[in-house]
Every structure is written in C-alpha cells, then in structure tokens.
Protein backbone atom coordinates (compact mmCIF):
# COMPACT_ATOMS: atom_id res chain seq x y z
CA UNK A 1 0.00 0.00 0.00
CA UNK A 2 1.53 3.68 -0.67
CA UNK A 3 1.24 6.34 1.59
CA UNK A 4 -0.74 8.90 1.34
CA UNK A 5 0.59 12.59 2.33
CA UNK A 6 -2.05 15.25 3.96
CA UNK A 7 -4.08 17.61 1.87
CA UNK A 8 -6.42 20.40 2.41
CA UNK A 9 -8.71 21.92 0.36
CA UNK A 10 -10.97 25.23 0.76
CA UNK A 11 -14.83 23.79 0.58
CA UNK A 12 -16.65 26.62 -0.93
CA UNK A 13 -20.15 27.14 -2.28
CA UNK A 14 -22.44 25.94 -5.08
CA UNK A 15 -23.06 29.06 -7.41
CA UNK A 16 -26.26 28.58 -9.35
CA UNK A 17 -29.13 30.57 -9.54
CA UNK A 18 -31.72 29.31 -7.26
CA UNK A 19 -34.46 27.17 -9.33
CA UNK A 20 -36.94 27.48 -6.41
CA UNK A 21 -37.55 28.45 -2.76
CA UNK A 22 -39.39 26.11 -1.09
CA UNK A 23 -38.78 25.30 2.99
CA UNK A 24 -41.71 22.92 4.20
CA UNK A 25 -42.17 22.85 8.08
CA UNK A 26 -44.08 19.61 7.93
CA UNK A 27 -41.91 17.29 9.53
CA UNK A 28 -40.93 19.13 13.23
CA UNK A 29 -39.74 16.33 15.33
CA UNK A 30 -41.64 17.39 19.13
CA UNK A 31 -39.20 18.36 22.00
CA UNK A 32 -36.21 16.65 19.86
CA UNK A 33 -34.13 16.22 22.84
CA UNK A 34 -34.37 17.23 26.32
CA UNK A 35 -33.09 16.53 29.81
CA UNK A 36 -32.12 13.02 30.87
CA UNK A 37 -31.64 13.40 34.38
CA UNK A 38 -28.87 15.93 34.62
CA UNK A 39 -27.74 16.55 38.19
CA UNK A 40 -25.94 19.49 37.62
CA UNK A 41 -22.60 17.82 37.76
CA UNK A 42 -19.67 17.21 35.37
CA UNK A 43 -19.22 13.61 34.41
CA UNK A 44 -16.20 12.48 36.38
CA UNK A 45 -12.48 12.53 35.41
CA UNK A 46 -11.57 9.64 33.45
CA UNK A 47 -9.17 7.34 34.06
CA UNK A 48 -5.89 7.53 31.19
CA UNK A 49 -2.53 6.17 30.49
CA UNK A 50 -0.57 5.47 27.53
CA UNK A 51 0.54 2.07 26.93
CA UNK A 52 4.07 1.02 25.50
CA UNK A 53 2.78 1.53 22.04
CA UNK A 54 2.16 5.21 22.73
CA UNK A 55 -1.28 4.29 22.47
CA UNK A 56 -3.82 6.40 24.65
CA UNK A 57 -6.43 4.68 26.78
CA UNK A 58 -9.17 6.81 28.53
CA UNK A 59 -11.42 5.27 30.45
CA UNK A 60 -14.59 6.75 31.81
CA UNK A 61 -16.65 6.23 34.51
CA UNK A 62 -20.36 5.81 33.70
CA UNK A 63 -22.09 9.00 33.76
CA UNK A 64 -26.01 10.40 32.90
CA UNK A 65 -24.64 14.17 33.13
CA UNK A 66 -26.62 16.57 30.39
CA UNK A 67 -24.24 17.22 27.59
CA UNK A 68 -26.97 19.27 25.59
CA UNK A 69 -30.34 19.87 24.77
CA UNK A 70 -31.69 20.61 21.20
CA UNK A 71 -34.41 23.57 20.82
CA UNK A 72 -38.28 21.75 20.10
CA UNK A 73 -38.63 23.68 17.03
CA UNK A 74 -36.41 23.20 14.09
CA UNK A 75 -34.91 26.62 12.84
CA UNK A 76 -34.92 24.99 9.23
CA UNK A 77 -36.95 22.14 7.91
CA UNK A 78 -37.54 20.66 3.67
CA UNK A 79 -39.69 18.63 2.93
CA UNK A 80 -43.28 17.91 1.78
CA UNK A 81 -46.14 15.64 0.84
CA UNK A 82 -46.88 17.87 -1.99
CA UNK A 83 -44.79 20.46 -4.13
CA UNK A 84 -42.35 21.31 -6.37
CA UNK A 85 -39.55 17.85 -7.09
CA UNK A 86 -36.84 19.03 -5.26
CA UNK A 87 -38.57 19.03 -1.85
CA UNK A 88 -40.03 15.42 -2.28
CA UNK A 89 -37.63 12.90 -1.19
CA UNK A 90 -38.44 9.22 -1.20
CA UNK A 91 -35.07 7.81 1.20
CA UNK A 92 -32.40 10.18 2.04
CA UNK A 93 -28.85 8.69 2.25
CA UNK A 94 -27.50 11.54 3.73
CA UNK A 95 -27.03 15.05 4.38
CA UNK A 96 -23.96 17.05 4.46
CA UNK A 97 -22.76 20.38 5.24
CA UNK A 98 -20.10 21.83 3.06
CA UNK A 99 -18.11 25.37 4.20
CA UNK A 100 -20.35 27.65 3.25
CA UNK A 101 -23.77 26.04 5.14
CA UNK A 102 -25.03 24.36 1.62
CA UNK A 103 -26.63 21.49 2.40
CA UNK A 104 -25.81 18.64 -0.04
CA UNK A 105 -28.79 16.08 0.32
CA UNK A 106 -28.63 12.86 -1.35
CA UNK A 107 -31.69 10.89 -2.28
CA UNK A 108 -30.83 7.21 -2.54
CA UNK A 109 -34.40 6.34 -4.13
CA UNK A 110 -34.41 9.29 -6.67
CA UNK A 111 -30.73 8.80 -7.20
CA UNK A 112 -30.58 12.50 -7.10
CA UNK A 113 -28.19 15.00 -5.01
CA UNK A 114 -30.30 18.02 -3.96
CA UNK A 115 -28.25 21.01 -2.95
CA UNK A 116 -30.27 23.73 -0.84
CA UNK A 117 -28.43 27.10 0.47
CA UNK A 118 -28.41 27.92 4.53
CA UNK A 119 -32.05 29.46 4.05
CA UNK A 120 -33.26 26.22 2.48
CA UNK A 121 -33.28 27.53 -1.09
CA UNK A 122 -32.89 24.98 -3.52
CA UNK A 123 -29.89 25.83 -5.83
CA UNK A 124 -29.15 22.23 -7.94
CA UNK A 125 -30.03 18.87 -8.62
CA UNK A 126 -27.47 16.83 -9.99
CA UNK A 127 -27.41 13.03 -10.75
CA UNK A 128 -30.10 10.73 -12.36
CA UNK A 129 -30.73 7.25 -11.60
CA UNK A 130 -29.43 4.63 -14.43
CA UNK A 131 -26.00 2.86 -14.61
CA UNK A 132 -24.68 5.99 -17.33
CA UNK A 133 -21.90 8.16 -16.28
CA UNK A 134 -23.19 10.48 -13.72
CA UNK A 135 -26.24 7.88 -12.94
CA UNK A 136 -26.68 6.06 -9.56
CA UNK A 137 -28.48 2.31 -9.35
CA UNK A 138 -28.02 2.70 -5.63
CA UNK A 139 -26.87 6.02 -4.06
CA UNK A 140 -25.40 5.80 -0.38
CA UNK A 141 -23.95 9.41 -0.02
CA UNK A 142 -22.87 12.53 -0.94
CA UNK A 143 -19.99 14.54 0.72
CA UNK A 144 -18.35 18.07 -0.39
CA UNK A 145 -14.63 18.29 -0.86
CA UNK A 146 -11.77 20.56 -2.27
CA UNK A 147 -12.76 23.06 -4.48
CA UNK A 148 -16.45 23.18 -4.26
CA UNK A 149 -16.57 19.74 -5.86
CA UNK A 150 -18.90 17.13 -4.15
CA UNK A 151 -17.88 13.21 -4.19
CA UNK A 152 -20.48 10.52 -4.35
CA UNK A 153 -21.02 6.85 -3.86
CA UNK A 154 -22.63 4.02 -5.23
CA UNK A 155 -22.03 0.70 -3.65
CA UNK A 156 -24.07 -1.20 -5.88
CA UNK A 157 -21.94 -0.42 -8.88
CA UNK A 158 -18.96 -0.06 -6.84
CA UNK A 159 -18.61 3.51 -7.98
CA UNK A 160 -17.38 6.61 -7.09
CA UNK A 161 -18.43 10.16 -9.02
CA UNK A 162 -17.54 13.41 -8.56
CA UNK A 163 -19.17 16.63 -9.96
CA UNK A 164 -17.76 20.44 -10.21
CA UNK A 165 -18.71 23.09 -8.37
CA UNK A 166 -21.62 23.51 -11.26
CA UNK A 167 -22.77 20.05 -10.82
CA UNK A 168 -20.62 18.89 -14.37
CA UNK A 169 -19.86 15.36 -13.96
CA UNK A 170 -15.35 15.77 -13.66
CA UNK A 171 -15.17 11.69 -13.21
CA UNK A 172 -16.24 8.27 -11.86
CA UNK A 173 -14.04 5.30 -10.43
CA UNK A 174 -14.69 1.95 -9.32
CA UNK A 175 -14.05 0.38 -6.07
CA UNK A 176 -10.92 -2.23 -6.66
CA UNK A 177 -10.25 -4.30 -4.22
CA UNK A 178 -9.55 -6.01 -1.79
CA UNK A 179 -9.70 -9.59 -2.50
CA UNK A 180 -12.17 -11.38 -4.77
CA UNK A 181 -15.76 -10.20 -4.94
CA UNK A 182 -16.20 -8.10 -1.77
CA UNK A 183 -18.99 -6.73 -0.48
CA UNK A 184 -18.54 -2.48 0.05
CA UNK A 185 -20.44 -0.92 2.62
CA UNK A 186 -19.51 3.16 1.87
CA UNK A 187 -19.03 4.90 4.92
CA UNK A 188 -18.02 8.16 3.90
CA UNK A 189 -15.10 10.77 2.91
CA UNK A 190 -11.85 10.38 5.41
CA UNK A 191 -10.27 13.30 4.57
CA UNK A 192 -8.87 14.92 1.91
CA UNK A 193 -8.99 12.45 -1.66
CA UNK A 194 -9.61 9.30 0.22
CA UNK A 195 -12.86 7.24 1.51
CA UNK A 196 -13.89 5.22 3.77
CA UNK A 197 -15.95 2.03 3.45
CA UNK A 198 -16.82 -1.38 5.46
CA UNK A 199 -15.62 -4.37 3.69
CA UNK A 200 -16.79 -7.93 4.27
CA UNK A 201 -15.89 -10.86 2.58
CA UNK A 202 -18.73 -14.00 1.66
CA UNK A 203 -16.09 -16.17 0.93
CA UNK A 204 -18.70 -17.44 -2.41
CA UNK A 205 -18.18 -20.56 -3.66
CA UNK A 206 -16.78 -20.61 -7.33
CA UNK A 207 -19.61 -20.86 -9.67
CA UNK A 208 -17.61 -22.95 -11.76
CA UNK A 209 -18.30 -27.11 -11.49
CA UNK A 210 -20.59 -28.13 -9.31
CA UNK A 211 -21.14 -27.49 -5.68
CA UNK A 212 -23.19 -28.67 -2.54
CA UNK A 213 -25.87 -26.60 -0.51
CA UNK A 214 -23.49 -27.55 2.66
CA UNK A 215 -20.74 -25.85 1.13
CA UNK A 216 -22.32 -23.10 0.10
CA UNK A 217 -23.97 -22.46 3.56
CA UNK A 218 -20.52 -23.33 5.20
CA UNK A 219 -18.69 -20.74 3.17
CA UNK A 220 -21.28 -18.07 4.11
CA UNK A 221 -22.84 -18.85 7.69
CA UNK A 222 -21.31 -16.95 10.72
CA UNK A 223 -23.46 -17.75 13.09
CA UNK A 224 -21.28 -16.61 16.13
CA UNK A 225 -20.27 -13.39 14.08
CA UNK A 226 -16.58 -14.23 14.13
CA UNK A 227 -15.77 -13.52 10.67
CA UNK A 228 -13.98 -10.06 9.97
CA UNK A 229 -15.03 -7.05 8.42
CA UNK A 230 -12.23 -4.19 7.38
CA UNK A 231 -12.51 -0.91 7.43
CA UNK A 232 -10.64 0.72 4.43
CA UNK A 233 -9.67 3.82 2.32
CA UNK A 234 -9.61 4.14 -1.18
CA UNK A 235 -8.47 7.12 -3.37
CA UNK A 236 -10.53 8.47 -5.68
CA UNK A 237 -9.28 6.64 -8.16
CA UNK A 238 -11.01 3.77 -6.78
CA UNK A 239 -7.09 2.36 -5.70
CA UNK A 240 -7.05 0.75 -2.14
CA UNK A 241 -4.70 2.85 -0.16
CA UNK A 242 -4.44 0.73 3.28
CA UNK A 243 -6.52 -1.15 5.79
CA UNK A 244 -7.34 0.80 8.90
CA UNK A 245 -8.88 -1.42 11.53
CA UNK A 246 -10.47 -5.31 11.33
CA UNK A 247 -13.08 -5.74 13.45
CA UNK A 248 -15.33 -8.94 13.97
CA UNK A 249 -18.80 -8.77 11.61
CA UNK A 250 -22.41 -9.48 12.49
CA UNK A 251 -23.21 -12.61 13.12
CA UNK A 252 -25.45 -14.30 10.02
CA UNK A 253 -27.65 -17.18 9.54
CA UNK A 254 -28.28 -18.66 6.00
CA UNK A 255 -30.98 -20.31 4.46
CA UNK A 256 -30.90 -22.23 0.78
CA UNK A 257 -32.22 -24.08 -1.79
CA UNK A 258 -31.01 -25.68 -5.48
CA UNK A 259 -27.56 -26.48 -6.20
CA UNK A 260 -24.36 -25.36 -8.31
CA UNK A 261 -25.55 -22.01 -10.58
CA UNK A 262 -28.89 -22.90 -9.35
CA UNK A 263 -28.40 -22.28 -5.76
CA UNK A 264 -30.65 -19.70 -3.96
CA UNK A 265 -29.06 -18.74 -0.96
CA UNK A 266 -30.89 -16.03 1.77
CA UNK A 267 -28.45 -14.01 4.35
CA UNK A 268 -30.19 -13.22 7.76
CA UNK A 269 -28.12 -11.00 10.08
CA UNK A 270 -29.03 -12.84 13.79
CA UNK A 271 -30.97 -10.66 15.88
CA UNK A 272 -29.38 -8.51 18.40
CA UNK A 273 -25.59 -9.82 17.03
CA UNK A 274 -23.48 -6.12 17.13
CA UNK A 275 -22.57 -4.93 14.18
CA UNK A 276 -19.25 -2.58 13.64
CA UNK A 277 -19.36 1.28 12.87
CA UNK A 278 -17.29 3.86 11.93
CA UNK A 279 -17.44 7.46 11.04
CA UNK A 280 -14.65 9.95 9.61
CA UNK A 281 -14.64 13.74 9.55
CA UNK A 282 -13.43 15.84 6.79
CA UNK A 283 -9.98 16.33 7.92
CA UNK A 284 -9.26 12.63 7.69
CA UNK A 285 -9.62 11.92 11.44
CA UNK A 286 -11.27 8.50 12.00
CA UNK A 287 -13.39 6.67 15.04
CA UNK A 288 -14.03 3.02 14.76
CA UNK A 289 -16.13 0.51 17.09
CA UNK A 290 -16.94 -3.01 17.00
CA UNK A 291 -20.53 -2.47 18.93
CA UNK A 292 -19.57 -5.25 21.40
CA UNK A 293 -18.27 -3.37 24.01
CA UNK A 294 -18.87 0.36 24.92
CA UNK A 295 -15.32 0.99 23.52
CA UNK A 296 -14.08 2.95 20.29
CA UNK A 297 -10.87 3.54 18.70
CA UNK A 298 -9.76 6.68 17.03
CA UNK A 299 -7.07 7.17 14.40
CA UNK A 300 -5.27 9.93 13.15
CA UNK A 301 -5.29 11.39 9.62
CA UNK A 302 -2.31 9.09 8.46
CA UNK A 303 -4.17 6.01 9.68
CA UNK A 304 -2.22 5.46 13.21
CA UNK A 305 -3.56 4.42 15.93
CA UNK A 306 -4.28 7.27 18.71
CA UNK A 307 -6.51 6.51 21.08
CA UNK A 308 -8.75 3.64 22.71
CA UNK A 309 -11.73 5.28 24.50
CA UNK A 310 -14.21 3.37 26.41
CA UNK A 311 -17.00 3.35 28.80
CA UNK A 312 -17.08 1.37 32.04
CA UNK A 313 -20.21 0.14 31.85
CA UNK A 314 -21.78 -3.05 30.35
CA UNK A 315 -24.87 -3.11 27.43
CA UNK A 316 -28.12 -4.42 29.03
CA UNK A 317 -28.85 -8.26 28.85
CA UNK A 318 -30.92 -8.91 26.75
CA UNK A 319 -34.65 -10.35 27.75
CA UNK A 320 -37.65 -11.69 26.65
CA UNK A 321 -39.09 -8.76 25.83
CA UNK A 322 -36.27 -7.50 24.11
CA UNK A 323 -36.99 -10.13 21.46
CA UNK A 324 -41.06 -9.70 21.40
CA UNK A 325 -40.52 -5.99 20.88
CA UNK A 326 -37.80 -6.73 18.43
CA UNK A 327 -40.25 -9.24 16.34
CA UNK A 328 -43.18 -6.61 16.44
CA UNK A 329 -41.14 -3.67 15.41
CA UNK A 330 -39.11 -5.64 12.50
CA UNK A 331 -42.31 -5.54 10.09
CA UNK A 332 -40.44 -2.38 8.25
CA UNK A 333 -44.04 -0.41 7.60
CA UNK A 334 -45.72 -3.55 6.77
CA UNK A 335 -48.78 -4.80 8.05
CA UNK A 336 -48.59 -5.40 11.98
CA UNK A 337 -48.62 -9.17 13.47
CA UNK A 338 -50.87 -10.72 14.67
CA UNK A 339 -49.87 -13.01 17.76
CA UNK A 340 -50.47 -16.54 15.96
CA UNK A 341 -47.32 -14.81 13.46
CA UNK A 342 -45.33 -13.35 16.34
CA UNK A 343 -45.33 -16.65 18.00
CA UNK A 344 -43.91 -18.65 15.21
CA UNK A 345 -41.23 -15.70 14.98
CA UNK A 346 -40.23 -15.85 18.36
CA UNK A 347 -40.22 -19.98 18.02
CA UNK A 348 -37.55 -19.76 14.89
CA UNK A 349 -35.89 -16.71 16.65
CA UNK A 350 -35.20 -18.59 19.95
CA UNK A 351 -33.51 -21.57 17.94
CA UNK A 352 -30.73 -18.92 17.46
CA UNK A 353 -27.61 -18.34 18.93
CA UNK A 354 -29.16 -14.87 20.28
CA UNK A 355 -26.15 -12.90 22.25
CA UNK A 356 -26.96 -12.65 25.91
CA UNK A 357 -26.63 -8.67 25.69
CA UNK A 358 -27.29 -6.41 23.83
CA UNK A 359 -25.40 -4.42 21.56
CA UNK A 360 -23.40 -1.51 22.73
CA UNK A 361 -22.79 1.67 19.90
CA UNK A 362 -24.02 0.94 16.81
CA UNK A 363 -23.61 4.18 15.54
CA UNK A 364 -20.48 7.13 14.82
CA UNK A 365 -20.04 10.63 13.96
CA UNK A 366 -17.39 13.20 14.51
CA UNK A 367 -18.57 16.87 14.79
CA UNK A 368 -17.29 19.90 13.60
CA UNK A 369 -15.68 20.52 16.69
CA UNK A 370 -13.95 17.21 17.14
CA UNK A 371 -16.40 15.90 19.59
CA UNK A 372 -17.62 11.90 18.39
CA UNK A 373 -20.74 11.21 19.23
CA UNK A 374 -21.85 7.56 20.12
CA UNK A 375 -25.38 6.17 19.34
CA UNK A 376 -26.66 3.10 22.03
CA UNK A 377 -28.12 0.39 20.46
CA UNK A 378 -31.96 0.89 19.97
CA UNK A 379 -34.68 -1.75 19.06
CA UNK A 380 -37.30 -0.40 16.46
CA UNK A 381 -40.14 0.94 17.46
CA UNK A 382 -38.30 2.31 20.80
CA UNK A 383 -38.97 6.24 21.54
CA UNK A 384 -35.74 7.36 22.37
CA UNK A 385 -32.04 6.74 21.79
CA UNK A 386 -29.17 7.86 24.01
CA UNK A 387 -25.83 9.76 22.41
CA UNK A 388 -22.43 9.49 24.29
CA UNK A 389 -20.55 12.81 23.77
CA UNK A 390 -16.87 12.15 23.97
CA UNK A 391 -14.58 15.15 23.27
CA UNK A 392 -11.47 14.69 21.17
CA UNK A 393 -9.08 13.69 23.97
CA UNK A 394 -11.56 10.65 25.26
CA UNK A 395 -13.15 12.30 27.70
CA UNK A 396 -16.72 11.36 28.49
CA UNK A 397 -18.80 14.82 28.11
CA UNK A 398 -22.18 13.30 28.81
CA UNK A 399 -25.19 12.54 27.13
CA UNK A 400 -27.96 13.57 24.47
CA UNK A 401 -31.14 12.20 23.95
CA UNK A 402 -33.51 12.49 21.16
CA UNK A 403 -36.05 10.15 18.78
CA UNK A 404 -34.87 7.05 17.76
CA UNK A 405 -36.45 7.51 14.12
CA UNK A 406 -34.41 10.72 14.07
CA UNK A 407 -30.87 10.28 11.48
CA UNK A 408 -28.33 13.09 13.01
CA UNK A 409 -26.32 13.86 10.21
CA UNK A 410 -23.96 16.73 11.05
CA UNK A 411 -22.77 18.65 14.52
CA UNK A 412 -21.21 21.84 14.67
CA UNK A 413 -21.79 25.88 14.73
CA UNK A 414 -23.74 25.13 17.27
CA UNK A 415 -26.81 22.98 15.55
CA UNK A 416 -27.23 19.63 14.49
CA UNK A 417 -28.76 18.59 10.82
CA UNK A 418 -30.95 15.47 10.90
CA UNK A 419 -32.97 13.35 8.77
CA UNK A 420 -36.64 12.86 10.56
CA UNK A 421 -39.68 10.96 9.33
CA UNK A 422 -43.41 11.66 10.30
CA UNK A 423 -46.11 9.63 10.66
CA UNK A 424 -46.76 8.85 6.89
CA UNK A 425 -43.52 8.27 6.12
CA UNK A 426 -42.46 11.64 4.75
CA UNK A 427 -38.70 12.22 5.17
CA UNK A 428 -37.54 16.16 5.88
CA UNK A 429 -33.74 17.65 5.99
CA UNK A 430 -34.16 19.61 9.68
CA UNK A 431 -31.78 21.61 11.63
CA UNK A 432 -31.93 22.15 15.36
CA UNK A 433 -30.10 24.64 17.85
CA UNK A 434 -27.85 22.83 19.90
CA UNK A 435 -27.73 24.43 23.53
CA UNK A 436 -25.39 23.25 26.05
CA UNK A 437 -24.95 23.92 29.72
C-alpha cells in the first residue's frame, strides 16, 4: 500500500441561480431532545494512560450528566407531501454540510443530489438514476470536498463520481479491491482524496463445477459473528490505499435451496448480534467501534492508531421482551402481526444463537468541533435513543437524547442537521439549535 501525504482543500459554495424556494415545516420532530436526568454535575475525570505503544487509553466512569439539549422547534426544515420535485424525497442517504452552510442532500431512491443554500433555497439537482456516467443504481452518499466539488457513492456499482462546483460530472471510479468479490459498505469521505468504506468478505463458492448446498452455507454462515469485516480507504481513483482497523462482523444465519448455478441462498443478520461502525470527519480523522463493548478507537489522519476510549459500563442483557418488541417492530411499515405470526417468529428466533446482551454503539459521527458522538443500540419501534458525547481527547462529556427515528447527520456551529420521518412516512432535511450547559 503507498502512503498517502495530507491535503487540504478550501470547501466553498455551489453558485447557481436558485431554481426554487421552497422550505416545508411539515416534519418538526416534538421536544427533539431534552433533559435526561442531569444533576448538575460534570461527568467524572476519566481514568488515562498510555501504553508502551504510545497508544492512549481513557477510560470513563459511567455518567447520565446533560451534555446538551436541542431547541423543540427546528430553525430549518424541507420537505413535503406535496410540491415542487426538489422538496419530495423518497429515502435520504445523507445530508452534508459543506463550508459555506449548503446542504448537499442525497436521495438514494431518486438517485438524485439536492443542494439547498443555509435558508433552504434549492440551488441544484445533480445526478439521475441509471447505470450511465453520472447515474446512480443505488446512491449511499454525498460529501463536499476541495474546491467546491462534491464526491459521491454508489455501492451497488462499486462507484465513485464526482461533480464540479456547477454540478458537471469531472469523473467516476470503481471500487478495486480487496480480495475477490467483496462486499462495500460506503461509509463516507476520510479526509482529503480518500474514503472510507466497510468491507466484508462471503467467501462465495466458485460458480464454476458443481457445488453442494453444505458448502455453500458453510462458506457463508457466521453464526457466532466471528468472521472479519475491514474498514478501508480508497483514493478516488477507486485504488485501495491501506486497511485501517479489522473488526469482527455481524453474526449471520443462512438459508438455501437448489444447487451449483442454481443455488438460492438467503443471508439473515441474527438478531441482536453487534454490528461494527465507523465514522470519519473531513480532515481525515477517523473513530471506529466493533458495537460489542462500549469501547471505540480513534485514528489519526495518516491512519495510526491514537486513542482507545471506552466506557465502564456493560450493554443491558438482553430479555424476553427484548426479542417480542424486536419481532413486532421488525415488520419495516408492513402490516402489523398478529400473535399466531409473532409466536412462530419468536419460536424460529429462539432456535438462534441470540447474544446474551445487547449491543453496545451501533452508531459514529465526529462533529465539527472534534467531539464523536456515540449512538446506544436501539430496538425499532423504541422512543428514544441515548448519544455518548466524547470530546477529542476521550473524555466522556455526557449525554444527548432524542427520537430514535431521528438520522443526526452533522454537529457543529452550534446545531445539528438530521434526517426525521413523520407519521406517513415523509422524510424532511431539519436543523436544530444545539444548547449546552
């Protein structure tokens, strides 16, 4: 792998003249986040010592101290049941916030990047769905970087595109590597000309000459999630640069039928099994965590090592009604069951290796500031999720809670950007004041 050397770029603004001014306040999220108990008190001094490595280790005592509140209303919120294109998204991949407040919005069901000023004017839509040049089949995300230009993914064709500062399409670049046929999960930019993804393996059988069903399933099943994921940055170019962490993957249960090219073969991730996550900000710092443990790891622009953070406190075993709420809220908008159906769920769910706890962080980001925030694990259909605040050097800062159905997308000048959903299913781009104490 070659090295890559540090680069910054300016991140400046989409000029185009607006094609419409639309901000729909249809999707306000009620009292977003609020108190959880604050006492008044700073979470206590964490433990820390560097270990012969040079490694950092910060260990924190459990803590339920505020570390802020988000404002009810949202001071900016598009979206709408009804209205002009641009403000009628069908799933949002992400949101992003480039240098000048632009929010760059991309619709992974449209296969469309929406770009809306600070005042929620819509300036430019770029992208179109197809498999063309410039054309998404799946779009997971849309990030600005140097020079007003705005990088996009597409894991399903393994593709990365980037557009000018005017929305021309400069170039696109495919994913290469590493190893035979593996599976991409785009994370997001990691700084400067590189990106980060989630990369696991199947270990497919060749489809050439026959094969059995039990070697298929072999090959694929990880039923005690021991199998390794890696989390890795390519260039733009597509060209693997290096491997930044292995963690172990969720744990998966298979199902098939046929044999050789005729095989059908269905992936189930096991309930409850913890599944790794990692964030990166735009400076190329990185925060990775396995979702076992309330631990994370943080790495440095070049890809070293810095810091091992963690949390002395253990995720919740898991119960019985853990798994009944989990069966009932895993119907994804469908039809509710009825108890005859969540019965003979919970039957073929309890012949699973289910972990006795749950998981811990299934969630990253890094804001503006430097601060990572840490999502807890949440089953659907649950209220309310818990954030741990940590701020650059490890130390716990305390907690923020808000929705669980609420996506927070970006921290920093003092408001967070999220991606909420009302009660028809109508996703909005919102942005909250953040207050702390």
């Amino acid at each position: 792998m070659r090295e890559t050397k540090e680069m910054r770029g300016e991140r400046s603004p989409h000029l185009r003249r607006p094609l419409y001014t639309t901000v729909a306040w249809l999707c306000g999220v009620p009292a977003l986040l609020g108190a959880c108990g604050d006492n008044g008190e700073a979470p206590p001094a964490p433990a820390q010592f560097t270990d012969s490595a040079g490694v950092a280790i910060v260990t924190n005592p459990p803590g339920e101290a505020v570390h802020a509140t988000i404002a009810p209303d949202p001071v900016l919120s598009i979206g709408a049941i009804e209205g002009p294109a641009e403000v009628l998204f069908g799933r949002i991949a992400s949101v992003a916030v480039d240098g000048a407040g632009n929010l760059i919005v991309a619709d992974g069901q449209t296969g469309e990047i929406r770009i809306f000023d600070a005042s929620g004017t819509h300036l430019q839509t770029i992208g179109a769905p197809g498999e063309g040049p410039g054309e998404f089949r799946g779009l997971a995300g849309a990030w600005p970087a140097a020079e007003g230009t705005i990088v996009a993914v597409d894991p399903r064709l393994d593709r990365i595109t980037r557009f000018g500062p005017d929305g021309e399409l400069l170039a696109t670049a495919t994913f290469r590597g590493p190893g035979e046929r593996p599976m991409i999960r785009s994370i997001r930019l990691a700084g400067p000309g590189l990106f980060l993804s989630r990369v696991e393996s199947l270990n497919l059988p060749s489809l050439e000459g026959a094969f059995s069903l039990e070697d298929a399933l072999e090959s694929i099943s990880d039923p005690s999630g021991s199998r390794s994921e890696y989390l890795v940055r390519h260039d733009l170019e597509g060209t693997l640069i290096d491997t930044v962490a292995t963690v172990p993957g969720q744990a998966t249960q298979t199902s098939a039928r046929g044999s050789g090219a005729n095989l059908s073969i269905q992936i189930m991730r096991v309930p409850f099994s913890p599944a790794p996550a990692a964030t990166a900000s735009p400076e190329g710092r990185m925060a990775v965590t396995a979702g076992r443990t309330y631990e994370l790891t943080t790495y440095d622009p070049s890809g070293t090592l810095e810091r091992i953070v963690r949390l002395a406190e253990e995720p919740p075993l898991r119960t019985d009604a853990h798994l009944d709420a989990w069966v009932r809220g895993s119907t994804g908008g469908r039809e509710p069951m009825d108890d005859a159906q969540v019965e003979a769920a919970l039957r073929r769910y309890r012949e699973m290796p289910l972990p006795d706890r749950l998981p811990a962080w299934n969630s990253l980001l890094i804001s503006d500031g430097g601060e990572i925030w840490a999502r807890r694990f949440a089953i659907r259909g649950t209220e309310t999720v818990a954030r741990d605040v940590f701020a650059a050097d490890g130390r716990l800062l305390g907690r923020v809670v808000g929705p669980a159905s609420v996506r927070i997308q970006h921290v920093g000048d003092g408001r967070v950007t999220v991606i909420s959903t009302d009660d028809l299913g109508v996703e909005c781009v919102e942005v909250y004041e953040l207050h702390t104490p």
